[in-house]
C-alpha atoms as a PDB file:
ATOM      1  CA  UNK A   1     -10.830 127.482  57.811  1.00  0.00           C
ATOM      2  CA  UNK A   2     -11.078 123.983  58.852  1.00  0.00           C
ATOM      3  CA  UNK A   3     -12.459 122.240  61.748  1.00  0.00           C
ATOM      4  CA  UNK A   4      -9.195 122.052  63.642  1.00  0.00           C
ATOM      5  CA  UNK A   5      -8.192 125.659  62.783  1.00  0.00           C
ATOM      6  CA  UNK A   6      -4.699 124.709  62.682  1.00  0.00           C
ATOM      7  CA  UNK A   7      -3.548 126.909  59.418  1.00  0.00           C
ATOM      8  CA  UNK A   8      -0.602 129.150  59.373  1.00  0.00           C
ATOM      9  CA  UNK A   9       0.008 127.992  62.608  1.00  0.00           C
ATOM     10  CA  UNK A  10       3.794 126.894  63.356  1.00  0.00           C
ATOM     11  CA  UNK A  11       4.900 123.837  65.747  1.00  0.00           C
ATOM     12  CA  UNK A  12       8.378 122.546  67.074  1.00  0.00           C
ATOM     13  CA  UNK A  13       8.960 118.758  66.968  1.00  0.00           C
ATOM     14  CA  UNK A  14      11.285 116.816  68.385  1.00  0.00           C
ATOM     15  CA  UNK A  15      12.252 113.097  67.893  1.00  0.00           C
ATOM     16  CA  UNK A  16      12.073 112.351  64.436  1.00  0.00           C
ATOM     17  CA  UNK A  17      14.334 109.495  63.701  1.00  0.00           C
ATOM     18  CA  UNK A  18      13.020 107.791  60.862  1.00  0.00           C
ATOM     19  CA  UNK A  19       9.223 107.416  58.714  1.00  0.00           C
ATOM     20  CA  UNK A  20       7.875 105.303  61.411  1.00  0.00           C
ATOM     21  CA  UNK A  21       8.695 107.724  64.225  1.00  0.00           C
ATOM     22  CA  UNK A  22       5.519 109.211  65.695  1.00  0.00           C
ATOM     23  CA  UNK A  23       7.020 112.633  65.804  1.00  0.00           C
ATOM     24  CA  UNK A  24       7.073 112.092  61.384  1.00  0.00           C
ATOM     25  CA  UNK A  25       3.093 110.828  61.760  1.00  0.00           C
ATOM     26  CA  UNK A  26       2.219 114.063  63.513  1.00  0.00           C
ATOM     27  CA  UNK A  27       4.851 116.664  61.529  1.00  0.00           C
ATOM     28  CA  UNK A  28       3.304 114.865  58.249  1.00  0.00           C
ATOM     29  CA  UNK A  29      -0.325 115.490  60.008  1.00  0.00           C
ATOM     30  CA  UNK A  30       0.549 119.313  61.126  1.00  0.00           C
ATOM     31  CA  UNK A  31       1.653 119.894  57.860  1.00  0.00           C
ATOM     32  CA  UNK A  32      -1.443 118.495  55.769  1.00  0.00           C
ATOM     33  CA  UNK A  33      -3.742 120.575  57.709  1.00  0.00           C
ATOM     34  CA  UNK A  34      -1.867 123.757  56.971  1.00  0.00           C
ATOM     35  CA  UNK A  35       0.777 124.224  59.601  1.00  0.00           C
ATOM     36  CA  UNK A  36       4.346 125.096  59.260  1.00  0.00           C
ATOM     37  CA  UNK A  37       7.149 122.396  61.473  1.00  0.00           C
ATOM     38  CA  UNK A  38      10.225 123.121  62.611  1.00  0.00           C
ATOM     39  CA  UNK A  39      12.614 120.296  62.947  1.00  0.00           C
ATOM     40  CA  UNK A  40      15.011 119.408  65.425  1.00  0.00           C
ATOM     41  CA  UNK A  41      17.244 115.935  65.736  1.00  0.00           C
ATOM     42  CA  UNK A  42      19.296 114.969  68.062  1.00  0.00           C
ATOM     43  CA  UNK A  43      22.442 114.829  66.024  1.00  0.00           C
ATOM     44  CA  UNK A  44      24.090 115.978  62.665  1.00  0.00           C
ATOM     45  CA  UNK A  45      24.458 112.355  61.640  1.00  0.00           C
ATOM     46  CA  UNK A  46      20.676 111.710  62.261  1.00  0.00           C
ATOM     47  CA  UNK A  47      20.266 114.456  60.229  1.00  0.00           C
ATOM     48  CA  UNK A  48      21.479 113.424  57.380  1.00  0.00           C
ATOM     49  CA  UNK A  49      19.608 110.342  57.600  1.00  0.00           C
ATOM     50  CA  UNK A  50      16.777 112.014  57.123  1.00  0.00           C
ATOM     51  CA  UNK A  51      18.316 114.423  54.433  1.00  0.00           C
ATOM     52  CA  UNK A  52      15.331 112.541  51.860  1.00  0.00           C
ATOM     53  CA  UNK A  53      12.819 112.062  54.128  1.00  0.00           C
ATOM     54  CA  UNK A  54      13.019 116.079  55.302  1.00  0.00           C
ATOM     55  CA  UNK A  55      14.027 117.840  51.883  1.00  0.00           C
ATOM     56  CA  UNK A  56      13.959 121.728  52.743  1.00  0.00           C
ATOM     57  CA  UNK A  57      12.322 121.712  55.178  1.00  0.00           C
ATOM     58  CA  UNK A  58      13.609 123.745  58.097  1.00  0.00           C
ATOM     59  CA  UNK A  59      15.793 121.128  60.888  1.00  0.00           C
ATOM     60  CA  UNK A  60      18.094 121.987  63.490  1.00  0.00           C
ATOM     61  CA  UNK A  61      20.683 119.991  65.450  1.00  0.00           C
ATOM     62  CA  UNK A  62      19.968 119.683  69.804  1.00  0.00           C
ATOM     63  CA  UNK A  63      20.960 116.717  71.518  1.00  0.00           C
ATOM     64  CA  UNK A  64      18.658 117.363  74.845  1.00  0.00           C
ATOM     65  CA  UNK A  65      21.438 115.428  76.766  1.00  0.00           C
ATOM     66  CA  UNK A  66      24.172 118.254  76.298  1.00  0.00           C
ATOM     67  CA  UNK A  67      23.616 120.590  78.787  1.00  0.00           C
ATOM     68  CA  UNK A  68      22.937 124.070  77.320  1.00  0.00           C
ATOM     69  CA  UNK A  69      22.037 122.619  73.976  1.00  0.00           C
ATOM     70  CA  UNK A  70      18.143 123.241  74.078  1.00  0.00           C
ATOM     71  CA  UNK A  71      19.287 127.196  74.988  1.00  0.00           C
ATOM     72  CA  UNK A  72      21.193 127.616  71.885  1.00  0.00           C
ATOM     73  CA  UNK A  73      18.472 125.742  69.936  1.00  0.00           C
ATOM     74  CA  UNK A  74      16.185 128.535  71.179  1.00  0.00           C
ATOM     75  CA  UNK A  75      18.707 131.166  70.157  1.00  0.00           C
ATOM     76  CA  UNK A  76      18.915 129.478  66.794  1.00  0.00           C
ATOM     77  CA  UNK A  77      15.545 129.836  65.670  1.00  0.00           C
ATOM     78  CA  UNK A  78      15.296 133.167  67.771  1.00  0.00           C
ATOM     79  CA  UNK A  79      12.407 134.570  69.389  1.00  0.00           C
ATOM     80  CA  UNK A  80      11.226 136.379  66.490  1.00  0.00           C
ATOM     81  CA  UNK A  81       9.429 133.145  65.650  1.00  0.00           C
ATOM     82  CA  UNK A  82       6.399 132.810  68.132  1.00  0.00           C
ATOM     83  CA  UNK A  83       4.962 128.981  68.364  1.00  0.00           C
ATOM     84  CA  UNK A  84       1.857 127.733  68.360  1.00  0.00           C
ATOM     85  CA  UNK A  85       3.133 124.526  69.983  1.00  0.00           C
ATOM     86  CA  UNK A  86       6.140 121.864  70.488  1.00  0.00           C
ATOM     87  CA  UNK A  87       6.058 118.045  70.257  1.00  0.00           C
ATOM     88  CA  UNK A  88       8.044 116.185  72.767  1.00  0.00           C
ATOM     89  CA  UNK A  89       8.551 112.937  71.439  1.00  0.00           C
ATOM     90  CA  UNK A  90      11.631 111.881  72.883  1.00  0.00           C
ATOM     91  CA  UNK A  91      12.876 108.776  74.525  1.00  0.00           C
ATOM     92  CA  UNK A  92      15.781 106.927  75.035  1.00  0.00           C
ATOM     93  CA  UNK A  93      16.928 103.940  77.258  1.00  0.00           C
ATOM     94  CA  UNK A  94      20.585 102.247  77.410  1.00  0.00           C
ATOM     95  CA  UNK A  95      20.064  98.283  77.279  1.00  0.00           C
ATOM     96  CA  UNK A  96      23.450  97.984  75.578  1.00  0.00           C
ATOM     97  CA  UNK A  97      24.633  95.741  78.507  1.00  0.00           C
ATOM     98  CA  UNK A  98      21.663  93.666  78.297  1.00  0.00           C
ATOM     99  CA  UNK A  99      18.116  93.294  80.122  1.00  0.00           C
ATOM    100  CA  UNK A 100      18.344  93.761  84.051  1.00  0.00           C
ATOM    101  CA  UNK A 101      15.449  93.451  86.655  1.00  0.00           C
ATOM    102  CA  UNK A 102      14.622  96.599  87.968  1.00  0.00           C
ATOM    103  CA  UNK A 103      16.588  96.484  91.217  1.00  0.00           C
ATOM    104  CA  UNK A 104      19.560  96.403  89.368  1.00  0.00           C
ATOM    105  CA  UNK A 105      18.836  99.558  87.613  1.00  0.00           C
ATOM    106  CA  UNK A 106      22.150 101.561  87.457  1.00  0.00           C
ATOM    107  CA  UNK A 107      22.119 105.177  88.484  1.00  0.00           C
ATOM    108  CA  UNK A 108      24.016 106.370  85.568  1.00  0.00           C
ATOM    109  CA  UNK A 109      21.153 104.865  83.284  1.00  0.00           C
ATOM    110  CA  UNK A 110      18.571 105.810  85.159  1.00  0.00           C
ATOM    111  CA  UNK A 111      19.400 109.104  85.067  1.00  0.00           C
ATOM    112  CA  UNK A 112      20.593 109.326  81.919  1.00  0.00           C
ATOM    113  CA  UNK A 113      17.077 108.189  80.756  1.00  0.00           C
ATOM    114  CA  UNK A 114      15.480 110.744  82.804  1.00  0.00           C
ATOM    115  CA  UNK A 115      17.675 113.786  81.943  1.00  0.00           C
ATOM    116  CA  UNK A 116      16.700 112.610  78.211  1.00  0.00           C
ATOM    117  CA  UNK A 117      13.097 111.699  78.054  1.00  0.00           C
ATOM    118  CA  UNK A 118      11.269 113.362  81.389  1.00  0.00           C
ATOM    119  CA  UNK A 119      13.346 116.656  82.296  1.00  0.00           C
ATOM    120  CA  UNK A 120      14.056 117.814  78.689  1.00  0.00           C
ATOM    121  CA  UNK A 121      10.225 118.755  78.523  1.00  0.00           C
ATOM    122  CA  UNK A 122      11.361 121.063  81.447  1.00  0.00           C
ATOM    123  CA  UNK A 123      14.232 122.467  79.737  1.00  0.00           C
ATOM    124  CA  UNK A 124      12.218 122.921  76.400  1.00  0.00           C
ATOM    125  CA  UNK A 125       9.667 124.401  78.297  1.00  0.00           C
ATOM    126  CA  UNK A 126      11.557 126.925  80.386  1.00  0.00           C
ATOM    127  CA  UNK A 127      13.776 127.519  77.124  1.00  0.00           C
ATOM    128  CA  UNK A 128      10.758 128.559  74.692  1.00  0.00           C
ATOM    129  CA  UNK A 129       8.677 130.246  77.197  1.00  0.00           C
ATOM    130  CA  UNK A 130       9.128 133.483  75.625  1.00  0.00           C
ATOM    131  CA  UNK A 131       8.438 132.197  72.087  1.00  0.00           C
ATOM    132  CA  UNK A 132       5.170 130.204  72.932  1.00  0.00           C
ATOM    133  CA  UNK A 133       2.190 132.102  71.757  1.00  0.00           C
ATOM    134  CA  UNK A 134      -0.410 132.773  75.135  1.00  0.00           C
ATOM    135  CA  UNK A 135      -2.750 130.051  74.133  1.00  0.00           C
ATOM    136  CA  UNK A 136      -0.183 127.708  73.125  1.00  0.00           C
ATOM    137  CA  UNK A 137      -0.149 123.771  73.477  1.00  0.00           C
ATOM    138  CA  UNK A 138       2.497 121.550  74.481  1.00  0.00           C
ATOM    139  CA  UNK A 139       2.379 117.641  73.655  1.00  0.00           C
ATOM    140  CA  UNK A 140       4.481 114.789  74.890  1.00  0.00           C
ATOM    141  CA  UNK A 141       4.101 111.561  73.842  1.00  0.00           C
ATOM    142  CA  UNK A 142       3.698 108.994  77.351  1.00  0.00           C
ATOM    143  CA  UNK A 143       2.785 105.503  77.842  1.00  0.00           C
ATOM    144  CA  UNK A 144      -0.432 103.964  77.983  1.00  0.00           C
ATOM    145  CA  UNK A 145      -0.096 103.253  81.634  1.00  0.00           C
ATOM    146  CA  UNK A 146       2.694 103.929  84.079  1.00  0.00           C
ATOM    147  CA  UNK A 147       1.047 102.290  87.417  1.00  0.00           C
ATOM    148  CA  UNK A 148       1.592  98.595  85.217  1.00  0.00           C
ATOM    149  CA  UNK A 149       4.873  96.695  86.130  1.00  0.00           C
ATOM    150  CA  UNK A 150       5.691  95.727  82.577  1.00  0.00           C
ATOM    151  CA  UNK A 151       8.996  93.420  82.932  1.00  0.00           C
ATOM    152  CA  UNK A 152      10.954  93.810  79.939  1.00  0.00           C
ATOM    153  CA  UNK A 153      10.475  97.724  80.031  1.00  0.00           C
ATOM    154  CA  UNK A 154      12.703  97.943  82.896  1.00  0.00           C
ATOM    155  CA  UNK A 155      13.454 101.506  84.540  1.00  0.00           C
ATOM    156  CA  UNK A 156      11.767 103.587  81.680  1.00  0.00           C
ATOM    157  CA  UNK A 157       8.156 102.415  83.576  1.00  0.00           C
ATOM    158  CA  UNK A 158       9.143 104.925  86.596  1.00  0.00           C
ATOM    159  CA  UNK A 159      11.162 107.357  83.656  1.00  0.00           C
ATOM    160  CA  UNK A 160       8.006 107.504  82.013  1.00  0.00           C
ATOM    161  CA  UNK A 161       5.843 108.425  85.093  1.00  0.00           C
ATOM    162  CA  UNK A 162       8.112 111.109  85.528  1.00  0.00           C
ATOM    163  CA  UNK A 163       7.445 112.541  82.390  1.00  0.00           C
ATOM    164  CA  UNK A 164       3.781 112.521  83.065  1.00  0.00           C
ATOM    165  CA  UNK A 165       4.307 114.281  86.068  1.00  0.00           C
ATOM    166  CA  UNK A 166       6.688 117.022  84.487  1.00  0.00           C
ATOM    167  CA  UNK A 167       3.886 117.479  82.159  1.00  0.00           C
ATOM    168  CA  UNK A 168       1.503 118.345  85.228  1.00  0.00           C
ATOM    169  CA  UNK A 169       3.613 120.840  87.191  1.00  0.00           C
ATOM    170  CA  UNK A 170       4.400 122.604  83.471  1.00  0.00           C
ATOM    171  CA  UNK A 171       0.463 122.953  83.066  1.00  0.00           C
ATOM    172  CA  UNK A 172       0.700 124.555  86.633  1.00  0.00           C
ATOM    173  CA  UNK A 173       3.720 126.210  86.778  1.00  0.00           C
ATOM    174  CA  UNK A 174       2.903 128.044  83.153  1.00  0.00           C
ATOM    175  CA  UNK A 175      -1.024 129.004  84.614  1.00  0.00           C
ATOM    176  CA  UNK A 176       1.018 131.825  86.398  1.00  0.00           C
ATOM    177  CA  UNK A 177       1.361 133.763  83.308  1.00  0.00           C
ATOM    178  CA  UNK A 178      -0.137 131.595  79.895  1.00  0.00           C
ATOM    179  CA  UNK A 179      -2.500 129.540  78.762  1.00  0.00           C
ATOM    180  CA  UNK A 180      -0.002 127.457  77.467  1.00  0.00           C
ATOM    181  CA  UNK A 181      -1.260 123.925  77.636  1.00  0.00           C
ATOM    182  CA  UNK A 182       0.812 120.943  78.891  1.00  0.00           C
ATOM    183  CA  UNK A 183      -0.917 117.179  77.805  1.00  0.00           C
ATOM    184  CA  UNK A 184       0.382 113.556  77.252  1.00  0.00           C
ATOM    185  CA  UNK A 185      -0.603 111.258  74.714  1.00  0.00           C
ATOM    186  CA  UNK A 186      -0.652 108.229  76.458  1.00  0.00           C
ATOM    187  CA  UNK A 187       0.418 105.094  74.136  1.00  0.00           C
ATOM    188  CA  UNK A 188      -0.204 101.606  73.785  1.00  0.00           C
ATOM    189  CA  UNK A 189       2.631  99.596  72.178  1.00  0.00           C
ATOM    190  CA  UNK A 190       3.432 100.700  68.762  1.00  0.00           C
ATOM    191  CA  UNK A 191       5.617  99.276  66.204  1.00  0.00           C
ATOM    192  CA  UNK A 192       8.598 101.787  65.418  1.00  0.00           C
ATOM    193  CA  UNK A 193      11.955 101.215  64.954  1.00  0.00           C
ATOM    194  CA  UNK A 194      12.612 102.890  68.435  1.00  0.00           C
ATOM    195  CA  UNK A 195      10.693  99.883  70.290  1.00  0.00           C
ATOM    196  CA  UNK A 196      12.787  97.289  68.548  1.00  0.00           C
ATOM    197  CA  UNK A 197      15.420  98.025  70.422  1.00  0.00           C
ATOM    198  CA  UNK A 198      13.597  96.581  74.040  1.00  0.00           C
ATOM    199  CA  UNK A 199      14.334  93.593  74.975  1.00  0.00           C
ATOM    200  CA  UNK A 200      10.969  91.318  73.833  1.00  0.00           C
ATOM    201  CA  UNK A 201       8.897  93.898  73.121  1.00  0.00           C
ATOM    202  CA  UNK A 202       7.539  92.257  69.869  1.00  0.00           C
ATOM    203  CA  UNK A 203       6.030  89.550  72.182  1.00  0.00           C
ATOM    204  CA  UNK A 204       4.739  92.476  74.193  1.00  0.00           C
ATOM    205  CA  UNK A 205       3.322  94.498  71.210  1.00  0.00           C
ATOM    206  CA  UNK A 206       1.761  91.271  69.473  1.00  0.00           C
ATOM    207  CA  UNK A 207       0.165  90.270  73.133  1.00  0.00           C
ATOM    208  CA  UNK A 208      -1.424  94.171  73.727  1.00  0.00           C
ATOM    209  CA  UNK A 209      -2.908  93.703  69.742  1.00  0.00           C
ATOM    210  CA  UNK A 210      -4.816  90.475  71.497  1.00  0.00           C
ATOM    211  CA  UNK A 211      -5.703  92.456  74.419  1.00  0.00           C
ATOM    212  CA  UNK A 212      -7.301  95.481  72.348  1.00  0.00           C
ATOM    213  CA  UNK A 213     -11.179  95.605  71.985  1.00  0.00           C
ATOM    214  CA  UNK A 214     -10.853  95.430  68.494  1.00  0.00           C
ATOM    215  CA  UNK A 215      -8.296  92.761  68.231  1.00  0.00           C
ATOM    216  CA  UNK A 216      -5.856  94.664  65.719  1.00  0.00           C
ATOM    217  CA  UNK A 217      -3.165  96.457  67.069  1.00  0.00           C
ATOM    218  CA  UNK A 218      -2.961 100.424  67.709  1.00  0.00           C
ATOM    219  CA  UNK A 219      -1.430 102.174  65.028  1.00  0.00           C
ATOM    220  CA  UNK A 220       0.895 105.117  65.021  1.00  0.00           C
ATOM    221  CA  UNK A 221      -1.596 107.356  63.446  1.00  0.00           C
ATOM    222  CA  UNK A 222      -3.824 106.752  65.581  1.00  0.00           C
ATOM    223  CA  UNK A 223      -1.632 108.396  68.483  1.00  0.00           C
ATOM    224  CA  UNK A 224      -0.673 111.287  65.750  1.00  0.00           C
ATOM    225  CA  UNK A 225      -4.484 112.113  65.903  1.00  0.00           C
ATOM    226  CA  UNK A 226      -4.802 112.330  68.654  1.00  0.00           C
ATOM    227  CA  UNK A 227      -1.617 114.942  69.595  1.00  0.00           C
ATOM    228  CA  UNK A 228      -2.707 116.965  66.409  1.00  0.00           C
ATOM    229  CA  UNK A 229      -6.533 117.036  68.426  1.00  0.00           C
ATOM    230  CA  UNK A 230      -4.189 118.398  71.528  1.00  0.00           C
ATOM    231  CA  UNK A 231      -2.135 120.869  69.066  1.00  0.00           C
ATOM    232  CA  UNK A 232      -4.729 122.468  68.221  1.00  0.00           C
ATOM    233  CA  UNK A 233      -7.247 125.622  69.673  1.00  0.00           C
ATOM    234  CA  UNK A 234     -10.527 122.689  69.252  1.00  0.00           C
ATOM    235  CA  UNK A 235      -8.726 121.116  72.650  1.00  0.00           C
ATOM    236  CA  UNK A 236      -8.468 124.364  74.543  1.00  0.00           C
ATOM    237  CA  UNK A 237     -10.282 123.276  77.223  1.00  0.00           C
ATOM    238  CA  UNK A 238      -7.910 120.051  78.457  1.00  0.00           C
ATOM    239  CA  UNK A 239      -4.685 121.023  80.259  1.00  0.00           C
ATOM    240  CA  UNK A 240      -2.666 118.601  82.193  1.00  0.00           C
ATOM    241  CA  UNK A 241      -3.993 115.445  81.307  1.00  0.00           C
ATOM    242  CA  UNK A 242      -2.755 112.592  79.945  1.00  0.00           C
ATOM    243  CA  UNK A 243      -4.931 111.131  77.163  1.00  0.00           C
ATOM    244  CA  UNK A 244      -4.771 107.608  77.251  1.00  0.00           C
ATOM    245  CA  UNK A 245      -4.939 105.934  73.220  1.00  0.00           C
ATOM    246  CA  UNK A 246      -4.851 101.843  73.514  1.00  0.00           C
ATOM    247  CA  UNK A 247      -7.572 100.861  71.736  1.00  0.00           C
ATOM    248  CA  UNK A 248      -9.480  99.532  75.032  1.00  0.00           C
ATOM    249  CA  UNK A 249      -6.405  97.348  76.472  1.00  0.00           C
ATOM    250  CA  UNK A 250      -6.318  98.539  79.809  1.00  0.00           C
ATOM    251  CA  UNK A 251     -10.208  97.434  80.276  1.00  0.00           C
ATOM    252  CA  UNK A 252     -10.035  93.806  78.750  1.00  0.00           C
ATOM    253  CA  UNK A 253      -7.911  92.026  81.248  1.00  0.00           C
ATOM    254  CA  UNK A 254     -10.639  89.043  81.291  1.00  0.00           C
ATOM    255  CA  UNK A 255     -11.189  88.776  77.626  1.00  0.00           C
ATOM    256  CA  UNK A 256     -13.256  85.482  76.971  1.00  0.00           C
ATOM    257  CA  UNK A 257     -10.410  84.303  74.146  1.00  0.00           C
ATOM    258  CA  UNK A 258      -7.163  85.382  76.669  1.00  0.00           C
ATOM    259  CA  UNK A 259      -8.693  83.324  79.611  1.00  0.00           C
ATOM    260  CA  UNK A 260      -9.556  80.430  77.513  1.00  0.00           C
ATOM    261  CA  UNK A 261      -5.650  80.422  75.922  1.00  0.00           C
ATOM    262  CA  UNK A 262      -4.774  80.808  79.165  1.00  0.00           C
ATOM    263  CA  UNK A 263      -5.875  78.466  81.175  1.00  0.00           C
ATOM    264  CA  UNK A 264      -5.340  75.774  78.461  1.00  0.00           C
ATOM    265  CA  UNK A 265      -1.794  76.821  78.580  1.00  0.00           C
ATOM    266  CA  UNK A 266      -2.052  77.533  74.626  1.00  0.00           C
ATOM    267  CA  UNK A 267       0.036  80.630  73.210  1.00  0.00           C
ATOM    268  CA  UNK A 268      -1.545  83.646  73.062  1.00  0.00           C
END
């Protein structure tokens, strides 16, 4: 058996939208180290998007925003088939009517982002509970900082922190009866088709490459490693935490290079 022991083992994942998703990084992962994935996409047309891209493998339809949708999912795959663990890798944000400071957050998008990317862990949670093996683990895929006021991000900062916190009070609320583990995967700025759609983000994402350690951006494997570390029994031992993976950013705010750029008023 292999170091991460993760053979025969069978995982949920949700969010796969295309081959840069990170949900595909860690499926492909899961998969090349034994396990079995279950699919599930938010809608039939996405599915057959991915008809190449997913051959036979097993996929199911749940759009997390319909209410009751996640139950029937549940009933769909039945409770015959016990889990070894779920990926939450879900996220979505309306900025059809353009970029708005943060005070001008509407409630219908705030809450729409919420329902989708911070309670569904909830309702995927409380759905599964009977079909998550005891020592089960849970993995959601977060931010690499939520205390950061990051402009162009808008509402899904605070949306974001919620999910982290859901996370938590899973971990707790689950200790009552499991040791099924709740973590986060805490990004830094990756390039996938999702984060095209923010408003300047690619200025973001080419500005947090600069402010890595290593000066080269962090790439979606990278985070995939890091959830397939949480997946499997070799993390048993961390429960709601939120594993931050940013390639140093967070510690280099006074990088020699930045401050030089900086104060010279060059581009960085």
């Amino acid at each position: 058996m292999s170091f991460l022991q993760m053979e025969d083992r069978t995982y949920l994942v949700f969010g796969v939208a295309n081959r840069k998703s990170v949900a595909w990084a860690i499926a492909r992962e899961l998969e090349a180290a034994g396990a079995k994935v279950i699919y599930s996409v938010r809608s039939e047309k996405r599915k057959e998007s991915l008809a190449k891209l997913l051959g036979d493998r097993p996929c199911h339809i749940c759009d997390v925003e319909e209410e009751g949708a996640v139950e029937r999912l549940a009933e769909e795959i039945g409770s015959d088939t016990l889990l070894d663990g779920i990926v939450h890798s879900i996220a979505f944000a309306d900025y059809s009517e353009g970029f708005r400071p943060f005070h001008e957050t509407g409630r219908k998008q705030f809450l729409q982002a919420t329902q989708i990317s911070a309670f569904s862990l909830s309702e995927i949670a409380n759905a599964f509970s009977e079909s998550l093996k005891p020592d089960a683990s849970v993995v959601s895929i977060g931010i690499s900082t939520t205390e950061l006021t990051a402009e162009n991000y808008g509402y899904m900062g605070p949306v974001k922190a919620a999910l982290e916190a859901v996370s938590r009070n899973l971990a707790k609320s689950f200790s009552a009866f499991s040791e099924v583990r709740f973590n986060t995967v805490n990004s830094g700025p990756l390039k996938t088709s999702a984060s095209a759609g923010i408003p300047g983000y690619l200025d973001n994402y080419l500005y947090a490459e600069k402010m890595t350690l290593r000066k080269r951006a962090l790439a979606t494997r990278e985070v995939a490693d890091t959830a397939i570390f949480l997946l499997s029994p070799r993390s048993s031992g961390i429960n709601g935490q939120g594993i931050v993976v940013n390639a140093g950013m967070d510690t280099n705010y006074f990088d020699k290079e930045l401050v030089e750029r900086t104060m010279r008023g060059d581009a960085v």
